[in-house]
N, C-alpha and C. Protein backbone atom coordinates (compact mmCIF):
# COMPACT_ATOMS: atom_id res chain seq x y z
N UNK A 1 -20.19 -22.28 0.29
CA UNK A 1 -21.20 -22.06 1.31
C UNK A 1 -20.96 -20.70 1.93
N UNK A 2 -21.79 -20.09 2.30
CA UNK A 2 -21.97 -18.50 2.69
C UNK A 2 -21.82 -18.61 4.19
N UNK A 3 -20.98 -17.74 4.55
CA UNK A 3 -20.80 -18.06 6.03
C UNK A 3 -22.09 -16.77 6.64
N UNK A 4 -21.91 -16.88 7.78
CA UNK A 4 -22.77 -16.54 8.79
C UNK A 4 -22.49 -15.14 9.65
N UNK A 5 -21.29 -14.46 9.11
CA UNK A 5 -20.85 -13.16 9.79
C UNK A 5 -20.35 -12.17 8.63
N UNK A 6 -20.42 -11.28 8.89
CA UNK A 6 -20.13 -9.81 7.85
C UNK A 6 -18.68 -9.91 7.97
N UNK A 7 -17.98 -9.40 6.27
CA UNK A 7 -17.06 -9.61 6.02
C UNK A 7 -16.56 -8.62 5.58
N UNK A 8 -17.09 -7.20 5.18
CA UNK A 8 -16.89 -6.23 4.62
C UNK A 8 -16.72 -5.18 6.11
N UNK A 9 -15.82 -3.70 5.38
CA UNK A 9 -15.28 -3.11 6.37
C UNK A 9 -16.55 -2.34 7.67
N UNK A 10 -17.05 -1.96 6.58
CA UNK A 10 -18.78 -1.31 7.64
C UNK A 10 -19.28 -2.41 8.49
N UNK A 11 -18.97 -3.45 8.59
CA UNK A 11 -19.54 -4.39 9.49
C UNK A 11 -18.60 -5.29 9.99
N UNK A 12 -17.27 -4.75 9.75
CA UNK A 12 -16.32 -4.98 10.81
C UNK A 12 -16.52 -4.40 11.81
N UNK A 13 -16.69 -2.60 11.73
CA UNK A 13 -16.65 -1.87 12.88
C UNK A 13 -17.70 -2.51 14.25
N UNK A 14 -18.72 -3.25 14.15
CA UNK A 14 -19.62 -3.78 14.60
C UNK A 14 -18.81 -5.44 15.83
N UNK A 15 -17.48 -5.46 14.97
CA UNK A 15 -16.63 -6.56 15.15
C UNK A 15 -15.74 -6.48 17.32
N UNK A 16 -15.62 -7.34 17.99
CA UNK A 16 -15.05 -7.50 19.05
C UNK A 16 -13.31 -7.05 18.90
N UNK A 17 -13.30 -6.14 19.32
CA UNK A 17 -11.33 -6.30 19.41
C UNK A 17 -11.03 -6.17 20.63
N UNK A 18 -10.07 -6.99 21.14
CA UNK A 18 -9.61 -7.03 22.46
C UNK A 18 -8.07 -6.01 21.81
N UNK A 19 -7.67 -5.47 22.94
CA UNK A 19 -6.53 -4.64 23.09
C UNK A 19 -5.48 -5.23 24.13
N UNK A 20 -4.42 -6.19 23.35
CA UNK A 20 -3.23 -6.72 24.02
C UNK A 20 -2.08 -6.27 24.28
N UNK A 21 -1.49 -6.33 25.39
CA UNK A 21 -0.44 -5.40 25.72
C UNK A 21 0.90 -6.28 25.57
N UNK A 22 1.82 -6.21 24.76
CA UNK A 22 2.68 -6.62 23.87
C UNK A 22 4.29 -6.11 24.24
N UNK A 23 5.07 -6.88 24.15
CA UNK A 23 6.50 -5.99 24.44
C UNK A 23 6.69 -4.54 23.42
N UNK A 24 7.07 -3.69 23.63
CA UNK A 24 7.45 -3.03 22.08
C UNK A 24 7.93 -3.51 20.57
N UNK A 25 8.75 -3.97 20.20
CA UNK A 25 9.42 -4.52 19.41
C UNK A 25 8.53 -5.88 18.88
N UNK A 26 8.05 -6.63 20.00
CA UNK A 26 6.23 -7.39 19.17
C UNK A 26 4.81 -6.87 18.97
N UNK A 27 4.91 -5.76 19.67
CA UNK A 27 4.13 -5.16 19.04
C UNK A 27 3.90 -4.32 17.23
N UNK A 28 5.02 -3.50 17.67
CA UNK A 28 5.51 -3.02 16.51
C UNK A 28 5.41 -4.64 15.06
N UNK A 29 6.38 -5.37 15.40
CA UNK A 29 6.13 -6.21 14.25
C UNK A 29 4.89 -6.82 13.83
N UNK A 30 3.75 -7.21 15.14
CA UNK A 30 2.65 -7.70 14.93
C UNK A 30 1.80 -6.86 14.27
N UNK A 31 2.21 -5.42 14.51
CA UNK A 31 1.22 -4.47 13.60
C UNK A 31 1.67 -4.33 12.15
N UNK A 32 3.02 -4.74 11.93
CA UNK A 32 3.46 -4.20 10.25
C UNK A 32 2.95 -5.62 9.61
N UNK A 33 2.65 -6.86 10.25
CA UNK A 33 2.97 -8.28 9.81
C UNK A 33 1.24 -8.36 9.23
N UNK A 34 0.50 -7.96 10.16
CA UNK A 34 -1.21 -7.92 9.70
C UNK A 34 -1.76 -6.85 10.07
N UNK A 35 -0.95 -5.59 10.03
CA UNK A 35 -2.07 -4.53 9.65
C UNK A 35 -2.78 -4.63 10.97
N UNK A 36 -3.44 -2.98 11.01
CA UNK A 36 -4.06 -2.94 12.41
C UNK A 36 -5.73 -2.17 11.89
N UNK A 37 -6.63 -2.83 13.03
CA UNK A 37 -6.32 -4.03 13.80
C UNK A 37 -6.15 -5.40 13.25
N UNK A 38 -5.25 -5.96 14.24
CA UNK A 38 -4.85 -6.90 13.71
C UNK A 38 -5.82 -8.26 13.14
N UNK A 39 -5.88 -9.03 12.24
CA UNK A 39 -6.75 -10.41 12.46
C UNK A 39 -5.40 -11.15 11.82
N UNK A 40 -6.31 -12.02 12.57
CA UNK A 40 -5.04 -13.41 11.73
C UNK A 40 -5.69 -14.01 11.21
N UNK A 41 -5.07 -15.23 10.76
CA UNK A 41 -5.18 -15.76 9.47
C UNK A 41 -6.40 -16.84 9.95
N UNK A 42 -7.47 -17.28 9.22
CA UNK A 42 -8.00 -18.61 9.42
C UNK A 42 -7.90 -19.52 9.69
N UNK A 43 -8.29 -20.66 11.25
CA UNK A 43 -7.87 -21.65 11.68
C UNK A 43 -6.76 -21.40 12.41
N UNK A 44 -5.79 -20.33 12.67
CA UNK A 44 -4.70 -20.11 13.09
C UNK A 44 -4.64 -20.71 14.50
N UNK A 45 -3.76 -20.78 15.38
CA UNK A 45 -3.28 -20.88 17.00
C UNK A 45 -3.79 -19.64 17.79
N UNK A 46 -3.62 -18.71 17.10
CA UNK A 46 -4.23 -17.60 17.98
C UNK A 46 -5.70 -17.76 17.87
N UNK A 47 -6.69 -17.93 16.68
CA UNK A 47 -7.89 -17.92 16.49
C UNK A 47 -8.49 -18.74 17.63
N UNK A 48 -7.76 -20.32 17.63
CA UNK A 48 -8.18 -20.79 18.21
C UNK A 48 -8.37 -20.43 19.78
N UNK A 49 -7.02 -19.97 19.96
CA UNK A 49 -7.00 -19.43 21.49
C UNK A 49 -8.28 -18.49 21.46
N UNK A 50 -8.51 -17.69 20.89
CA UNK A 50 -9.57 -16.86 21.51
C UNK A 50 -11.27 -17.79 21.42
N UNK A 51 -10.86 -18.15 20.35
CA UNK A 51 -12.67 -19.10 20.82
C UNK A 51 -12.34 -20.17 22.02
N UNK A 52 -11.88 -20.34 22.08
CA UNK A 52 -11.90 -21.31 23.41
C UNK A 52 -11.58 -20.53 24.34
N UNK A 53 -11.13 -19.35 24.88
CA UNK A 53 -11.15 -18.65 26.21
C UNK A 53 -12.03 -17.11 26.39
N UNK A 54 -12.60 -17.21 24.98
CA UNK A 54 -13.49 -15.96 25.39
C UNK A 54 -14.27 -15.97 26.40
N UNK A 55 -14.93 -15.49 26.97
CA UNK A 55 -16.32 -15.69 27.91
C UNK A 55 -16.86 -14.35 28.34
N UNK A 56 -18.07 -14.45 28.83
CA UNK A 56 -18.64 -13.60 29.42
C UNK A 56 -18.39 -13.01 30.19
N UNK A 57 -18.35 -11.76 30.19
CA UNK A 57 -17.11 -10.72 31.40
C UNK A 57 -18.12 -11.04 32.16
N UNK A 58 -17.04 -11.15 33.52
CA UNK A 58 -17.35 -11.37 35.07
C UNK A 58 -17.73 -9.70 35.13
N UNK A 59 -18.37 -9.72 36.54
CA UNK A 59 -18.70 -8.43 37.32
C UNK A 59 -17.58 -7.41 37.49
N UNK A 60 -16.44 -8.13 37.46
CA UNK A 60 -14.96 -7.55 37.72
C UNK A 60 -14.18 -6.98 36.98
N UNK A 61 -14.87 -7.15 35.59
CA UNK A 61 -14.13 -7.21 34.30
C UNK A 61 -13.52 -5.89 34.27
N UNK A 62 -11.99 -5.94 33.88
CA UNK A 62 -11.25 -4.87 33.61
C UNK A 62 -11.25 -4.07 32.25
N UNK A 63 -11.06 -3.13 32.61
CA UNK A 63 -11.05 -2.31 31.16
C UNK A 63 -10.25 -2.92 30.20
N UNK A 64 -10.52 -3.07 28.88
CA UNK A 64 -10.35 -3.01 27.73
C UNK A 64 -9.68 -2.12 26.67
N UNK A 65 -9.30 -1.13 27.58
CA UNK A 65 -8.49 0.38 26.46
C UNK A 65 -7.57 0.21 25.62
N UNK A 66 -7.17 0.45 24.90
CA UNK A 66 -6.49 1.04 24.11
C UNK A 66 -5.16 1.72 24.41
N UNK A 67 -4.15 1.79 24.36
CA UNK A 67 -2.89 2.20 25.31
C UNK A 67 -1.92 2.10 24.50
N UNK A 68 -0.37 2.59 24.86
CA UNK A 68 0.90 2.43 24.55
C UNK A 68 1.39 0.79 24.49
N UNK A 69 1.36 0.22 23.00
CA UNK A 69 1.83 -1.15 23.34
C UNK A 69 1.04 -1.89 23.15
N UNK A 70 -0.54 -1.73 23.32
CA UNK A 70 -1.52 -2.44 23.16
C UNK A 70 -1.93 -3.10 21.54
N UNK A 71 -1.85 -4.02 21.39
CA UNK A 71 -2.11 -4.02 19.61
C UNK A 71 -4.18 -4.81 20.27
N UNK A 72 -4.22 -4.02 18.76
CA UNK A 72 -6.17 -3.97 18.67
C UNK A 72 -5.75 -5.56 18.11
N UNK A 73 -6.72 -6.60 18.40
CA UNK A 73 -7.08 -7.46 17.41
C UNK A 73 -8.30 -7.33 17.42
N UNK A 74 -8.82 -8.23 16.35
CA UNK A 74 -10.04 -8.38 15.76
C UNK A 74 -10.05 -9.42 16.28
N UNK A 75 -11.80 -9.67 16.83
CA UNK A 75 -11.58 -11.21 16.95
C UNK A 75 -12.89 -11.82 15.92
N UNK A 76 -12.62 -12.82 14.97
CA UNK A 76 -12.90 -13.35 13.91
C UNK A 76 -14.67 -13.74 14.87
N UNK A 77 -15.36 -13.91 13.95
CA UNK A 77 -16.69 -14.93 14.28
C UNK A 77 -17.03 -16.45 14.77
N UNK A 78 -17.15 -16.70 15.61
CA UNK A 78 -16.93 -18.20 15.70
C UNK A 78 -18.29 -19.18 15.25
N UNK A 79 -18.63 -20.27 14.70
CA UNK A 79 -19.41 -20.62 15.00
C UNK A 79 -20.06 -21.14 16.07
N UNK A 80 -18.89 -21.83 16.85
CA UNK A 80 -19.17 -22.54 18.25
C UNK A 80 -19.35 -21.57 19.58
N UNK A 81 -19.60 -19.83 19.55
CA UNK A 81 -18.83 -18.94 20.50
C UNK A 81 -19.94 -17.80 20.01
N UNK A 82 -20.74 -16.80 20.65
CA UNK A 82 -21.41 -15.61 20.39
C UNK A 82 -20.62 -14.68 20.71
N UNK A 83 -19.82 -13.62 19.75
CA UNK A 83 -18.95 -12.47 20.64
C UNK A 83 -19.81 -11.60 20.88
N UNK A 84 -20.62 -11.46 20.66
CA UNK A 84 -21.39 -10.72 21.50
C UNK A 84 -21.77 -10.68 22.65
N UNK A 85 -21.42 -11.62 23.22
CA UNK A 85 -21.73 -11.70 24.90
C UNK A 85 -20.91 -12.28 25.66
N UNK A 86 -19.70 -13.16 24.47
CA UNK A 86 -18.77 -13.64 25.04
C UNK A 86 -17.30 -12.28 24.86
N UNK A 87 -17.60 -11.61 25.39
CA UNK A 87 -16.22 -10.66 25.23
C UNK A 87 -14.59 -10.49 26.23
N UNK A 88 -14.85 -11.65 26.81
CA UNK A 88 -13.51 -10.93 28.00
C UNK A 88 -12.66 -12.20 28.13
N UNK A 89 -11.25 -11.98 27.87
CA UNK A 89 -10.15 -12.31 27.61
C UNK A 89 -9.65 -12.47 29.06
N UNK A 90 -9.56 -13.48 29.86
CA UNK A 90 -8.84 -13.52 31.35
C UNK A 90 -7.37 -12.72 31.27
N UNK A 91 -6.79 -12.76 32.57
CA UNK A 91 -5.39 -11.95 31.84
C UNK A 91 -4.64 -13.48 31.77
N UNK A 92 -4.76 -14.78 32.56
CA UNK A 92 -4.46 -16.09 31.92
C UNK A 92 -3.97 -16.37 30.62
N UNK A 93 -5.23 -15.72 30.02
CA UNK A 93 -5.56 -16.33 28.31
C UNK A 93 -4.97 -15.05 27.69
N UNK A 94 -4.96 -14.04 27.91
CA UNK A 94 -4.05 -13.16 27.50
C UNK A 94 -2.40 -13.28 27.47
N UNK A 95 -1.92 -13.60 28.62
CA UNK A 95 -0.57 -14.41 28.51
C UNK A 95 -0.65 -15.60 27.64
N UNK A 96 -1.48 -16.66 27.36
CA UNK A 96 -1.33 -17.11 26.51
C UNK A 96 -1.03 -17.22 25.45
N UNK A 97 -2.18 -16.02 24.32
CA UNK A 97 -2.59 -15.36 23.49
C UNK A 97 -0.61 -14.52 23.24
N UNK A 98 -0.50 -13.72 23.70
CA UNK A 98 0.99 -12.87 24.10
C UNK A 98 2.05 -13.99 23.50
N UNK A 99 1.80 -15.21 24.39
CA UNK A 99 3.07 -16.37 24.10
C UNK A 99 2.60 -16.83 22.84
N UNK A 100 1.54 -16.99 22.51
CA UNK A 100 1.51 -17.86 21.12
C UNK A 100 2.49 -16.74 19.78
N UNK A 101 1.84 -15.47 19.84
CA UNK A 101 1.99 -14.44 19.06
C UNK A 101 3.52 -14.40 19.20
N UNK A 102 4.65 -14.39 20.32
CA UNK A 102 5.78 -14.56 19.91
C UNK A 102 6.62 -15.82 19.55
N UNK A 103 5.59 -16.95 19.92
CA UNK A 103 6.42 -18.01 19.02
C UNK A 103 5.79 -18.00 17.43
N UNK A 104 5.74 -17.40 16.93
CA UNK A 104 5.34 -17.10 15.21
C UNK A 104 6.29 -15.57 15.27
N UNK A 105 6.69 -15.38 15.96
CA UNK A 105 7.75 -13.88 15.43
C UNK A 105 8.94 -15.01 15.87
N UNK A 106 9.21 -15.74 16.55
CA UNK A 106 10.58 -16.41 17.21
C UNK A 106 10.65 -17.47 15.69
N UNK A 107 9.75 -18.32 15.07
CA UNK A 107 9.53 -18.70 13.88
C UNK A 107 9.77 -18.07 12.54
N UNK A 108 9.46 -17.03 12.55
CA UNK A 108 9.54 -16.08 11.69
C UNK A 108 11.11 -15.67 11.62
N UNK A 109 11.74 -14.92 12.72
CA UNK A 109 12.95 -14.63 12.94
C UNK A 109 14.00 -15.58 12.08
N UNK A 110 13.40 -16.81 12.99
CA UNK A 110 14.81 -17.97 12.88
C UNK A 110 14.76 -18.08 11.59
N UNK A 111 13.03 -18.52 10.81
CA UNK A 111 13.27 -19.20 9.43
C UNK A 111 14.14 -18.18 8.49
N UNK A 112 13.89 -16.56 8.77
CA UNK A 112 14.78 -15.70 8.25
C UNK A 112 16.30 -15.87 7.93
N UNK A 113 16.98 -15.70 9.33
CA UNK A 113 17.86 -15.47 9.72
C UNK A 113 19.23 -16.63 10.13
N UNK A 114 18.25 -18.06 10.15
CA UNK A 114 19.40 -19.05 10.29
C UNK A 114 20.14 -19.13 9.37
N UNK A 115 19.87 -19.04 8.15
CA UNK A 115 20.71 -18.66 7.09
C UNK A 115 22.21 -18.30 6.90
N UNK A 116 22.11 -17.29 7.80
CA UNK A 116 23.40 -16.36 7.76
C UNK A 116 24.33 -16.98 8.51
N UNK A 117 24.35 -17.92 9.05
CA UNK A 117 24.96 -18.38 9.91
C UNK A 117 25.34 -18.04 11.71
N UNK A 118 26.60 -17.87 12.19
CA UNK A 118 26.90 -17.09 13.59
C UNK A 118 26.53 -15.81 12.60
N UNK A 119 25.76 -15.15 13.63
CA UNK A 119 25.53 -13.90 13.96
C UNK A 119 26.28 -12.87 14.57
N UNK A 120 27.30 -12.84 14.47
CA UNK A 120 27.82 -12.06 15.68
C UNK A 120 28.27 -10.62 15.72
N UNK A 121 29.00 -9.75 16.03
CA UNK A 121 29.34 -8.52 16.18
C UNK A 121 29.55 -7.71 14.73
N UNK A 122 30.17 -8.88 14.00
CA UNK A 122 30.52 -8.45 12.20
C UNK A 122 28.96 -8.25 11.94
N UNK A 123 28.32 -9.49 12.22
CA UNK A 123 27.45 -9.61 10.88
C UNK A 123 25.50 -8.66 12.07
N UNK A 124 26.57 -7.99 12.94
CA UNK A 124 25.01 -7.36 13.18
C UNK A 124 24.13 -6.55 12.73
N UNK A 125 24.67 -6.06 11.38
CA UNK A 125 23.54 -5.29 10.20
C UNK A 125 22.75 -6.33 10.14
N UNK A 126 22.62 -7.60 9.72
CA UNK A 126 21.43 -8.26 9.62
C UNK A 126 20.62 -8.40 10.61
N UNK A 127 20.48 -8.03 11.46
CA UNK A 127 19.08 -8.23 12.62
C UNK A 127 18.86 -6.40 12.54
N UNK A 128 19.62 -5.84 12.45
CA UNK A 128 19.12 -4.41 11.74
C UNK A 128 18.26 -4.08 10.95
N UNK A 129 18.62 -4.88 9.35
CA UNK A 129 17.83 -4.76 8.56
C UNK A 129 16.44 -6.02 8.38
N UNK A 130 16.59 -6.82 9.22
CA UNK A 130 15.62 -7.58 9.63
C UNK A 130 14.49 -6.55 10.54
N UNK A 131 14.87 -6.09 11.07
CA UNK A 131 14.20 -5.23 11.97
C UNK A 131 13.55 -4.25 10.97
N UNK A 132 14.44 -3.52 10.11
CA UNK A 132 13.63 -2.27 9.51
C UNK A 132 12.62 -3.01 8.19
N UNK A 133 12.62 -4.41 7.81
CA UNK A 133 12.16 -4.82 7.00
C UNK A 133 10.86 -5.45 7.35
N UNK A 134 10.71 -5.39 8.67
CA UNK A 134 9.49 -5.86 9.65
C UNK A 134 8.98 -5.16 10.22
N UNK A 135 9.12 -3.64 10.38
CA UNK A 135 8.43 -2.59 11.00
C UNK A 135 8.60 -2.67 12.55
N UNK A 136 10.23 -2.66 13.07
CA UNK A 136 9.98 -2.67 14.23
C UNK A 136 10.95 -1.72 14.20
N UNK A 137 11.23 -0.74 15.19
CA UNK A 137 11.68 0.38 15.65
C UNK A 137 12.99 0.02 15.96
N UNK A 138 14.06 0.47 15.13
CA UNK A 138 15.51 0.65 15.57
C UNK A 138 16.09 1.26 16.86
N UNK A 139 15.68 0.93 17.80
CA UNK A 139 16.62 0.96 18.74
C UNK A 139 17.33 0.32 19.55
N UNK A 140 17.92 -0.04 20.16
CA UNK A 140 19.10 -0.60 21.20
C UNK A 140 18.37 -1.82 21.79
N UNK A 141 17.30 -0.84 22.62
CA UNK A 141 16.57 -2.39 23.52
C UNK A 141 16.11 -3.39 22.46
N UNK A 142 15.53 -2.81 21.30
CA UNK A 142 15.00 -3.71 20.18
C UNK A 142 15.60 -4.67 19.75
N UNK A 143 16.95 -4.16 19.49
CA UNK A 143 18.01 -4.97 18.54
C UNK A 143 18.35 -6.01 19.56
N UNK A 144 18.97 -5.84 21.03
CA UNK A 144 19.54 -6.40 21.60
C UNK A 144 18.42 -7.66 22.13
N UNK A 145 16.88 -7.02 22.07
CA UNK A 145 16.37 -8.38 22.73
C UNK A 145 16.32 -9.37 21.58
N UNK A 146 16.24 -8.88 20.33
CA UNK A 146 15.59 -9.52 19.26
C UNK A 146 17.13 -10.16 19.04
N UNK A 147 18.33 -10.00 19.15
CA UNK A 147 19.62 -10.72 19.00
C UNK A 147 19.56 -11.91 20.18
N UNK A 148 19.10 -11.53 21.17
CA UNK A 148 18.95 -12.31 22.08
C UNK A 148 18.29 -13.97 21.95
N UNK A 149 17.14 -13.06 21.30
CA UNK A 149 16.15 -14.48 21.38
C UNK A 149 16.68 -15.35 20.08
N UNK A 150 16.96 -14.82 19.27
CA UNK A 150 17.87 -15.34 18.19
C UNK A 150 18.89 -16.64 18.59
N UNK A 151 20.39 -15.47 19.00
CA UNK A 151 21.34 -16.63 19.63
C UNK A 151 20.80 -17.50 20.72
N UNK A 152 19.60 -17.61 21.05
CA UNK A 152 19.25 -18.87 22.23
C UNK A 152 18.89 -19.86 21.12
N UNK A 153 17.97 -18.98 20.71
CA UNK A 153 17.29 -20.29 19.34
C UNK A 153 18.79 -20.77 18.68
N UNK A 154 19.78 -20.08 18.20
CA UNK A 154 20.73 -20.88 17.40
C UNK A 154 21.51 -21.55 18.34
N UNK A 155 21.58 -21.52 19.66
CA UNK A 155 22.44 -22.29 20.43
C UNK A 155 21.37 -23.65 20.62
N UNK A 156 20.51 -23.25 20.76
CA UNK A 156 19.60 -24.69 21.37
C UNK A 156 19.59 -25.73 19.58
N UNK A 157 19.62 -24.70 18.25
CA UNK A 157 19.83 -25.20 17.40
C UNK A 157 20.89 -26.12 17.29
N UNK A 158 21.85 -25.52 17.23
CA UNK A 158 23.57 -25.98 17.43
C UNK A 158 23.57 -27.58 18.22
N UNK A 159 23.19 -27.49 19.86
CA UNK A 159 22.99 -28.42 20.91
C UNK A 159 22.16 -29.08 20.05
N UNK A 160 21.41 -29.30 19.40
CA UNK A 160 20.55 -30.54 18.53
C UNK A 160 21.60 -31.15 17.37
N UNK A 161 22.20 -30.57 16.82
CA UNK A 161 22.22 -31.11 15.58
C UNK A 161 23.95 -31.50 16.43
N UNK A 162 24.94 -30.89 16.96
CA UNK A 162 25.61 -31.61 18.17
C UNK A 162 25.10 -33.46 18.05
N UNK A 163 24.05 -32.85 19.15
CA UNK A 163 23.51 -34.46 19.53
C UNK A 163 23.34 -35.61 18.50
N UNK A 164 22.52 -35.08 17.50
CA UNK A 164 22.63 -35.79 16.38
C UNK A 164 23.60 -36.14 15.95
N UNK A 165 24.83 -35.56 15.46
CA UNK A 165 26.25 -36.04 15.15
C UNK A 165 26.91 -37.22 15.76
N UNK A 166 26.67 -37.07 17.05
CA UNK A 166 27.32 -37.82 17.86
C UNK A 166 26.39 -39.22 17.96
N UNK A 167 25.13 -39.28 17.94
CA UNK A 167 24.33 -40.46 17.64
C UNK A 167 24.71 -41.24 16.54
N UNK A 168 24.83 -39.94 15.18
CA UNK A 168 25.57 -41.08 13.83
C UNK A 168 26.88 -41.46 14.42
N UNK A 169 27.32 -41.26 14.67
CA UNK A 169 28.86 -41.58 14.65
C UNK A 169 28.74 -42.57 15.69
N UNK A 170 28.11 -42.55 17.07
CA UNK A 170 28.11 -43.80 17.67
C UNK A 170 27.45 -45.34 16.94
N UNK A 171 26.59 -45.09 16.47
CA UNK A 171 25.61 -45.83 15.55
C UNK A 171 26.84 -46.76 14.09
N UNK A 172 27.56 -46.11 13.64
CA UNK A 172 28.86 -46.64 13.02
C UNK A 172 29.61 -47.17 13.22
């Protein structure tokens, strides 16, 4: 069945992109991961977020620019939603939108990287080359937040499977 919106690049330009303002280091990856501007994938969590919070800019509506940090998305066609008149992103639904986009890099990370086991001072080439293999910018603040969010995820990992242990073993 033939859908109902232009799919080719000349009638993308015609297309809604909101401009989200992103940490560095998610930005950077969100642009190497889908290309800019960005779209995501069909049916996705983000898709959804934007058809359900688009709406009609209020009288108030803030600019939309383009900036340091900002990643362009595309926003897909909806059937249930006109972007044409529905264009403005609350900054609400923008924090939203922001949080969804880093739990799929926090996903991404872990499914990578749990692998390797402790992470620690030896083995910190790997969030290095995790980094340069994802298009995010080698530097200090980068590495250290992206190690960060890492060892929380493997500690809260750890504290589960902990718990679990101790359930079999009581259970015996």
């Amino acid at each position: 069945m033939a859908e109902n919106h232009p799919t080719n690049t000349a009638d993308n330009e015609d297309r809604l992109i909101i401009n989200l303002a992103l940490e560095p280091y998610l930005a950077q990856w969100l642009r190497y991961r889908f290309s800019t501007p960005v779209e995501f994938p069909r049916n996705s969590a983000e898709n959804d977020i934007l058809e359900i919070y688009l709406t009609k800019p209020p009288i108030f509506a803030s600019n939309n620019s383009p900036g340091e940090n900002r990643v362009p998305i595309l926003v897909p066609w909806f059937k249930t939603k006109n972007i044409r008149f529905n264009t403005f992103l609350s900054s609400a639904s923008r924090r939203l939108l922001a949080q969804c986009i880093r739990k799929r890099f926090v996903i991404e990370l872990w499914n990578d990287l749990h692998r390797f086991g402790n992470i620690g001072k030896k083995n910190q080439d790997v969030i290095w080359a995790w980094m340069e293999a994802h298009g995010i910018e080698s530097t200090d603040t980068n590495w250290n937040t992206i190690a960060k969010i890492y060892m929380r995820k493997r500690n809260v990992y750890r504290e589960t499977v902990r718990r679990q242990r101790q359930k079999e073993v009581k259970q015996e």
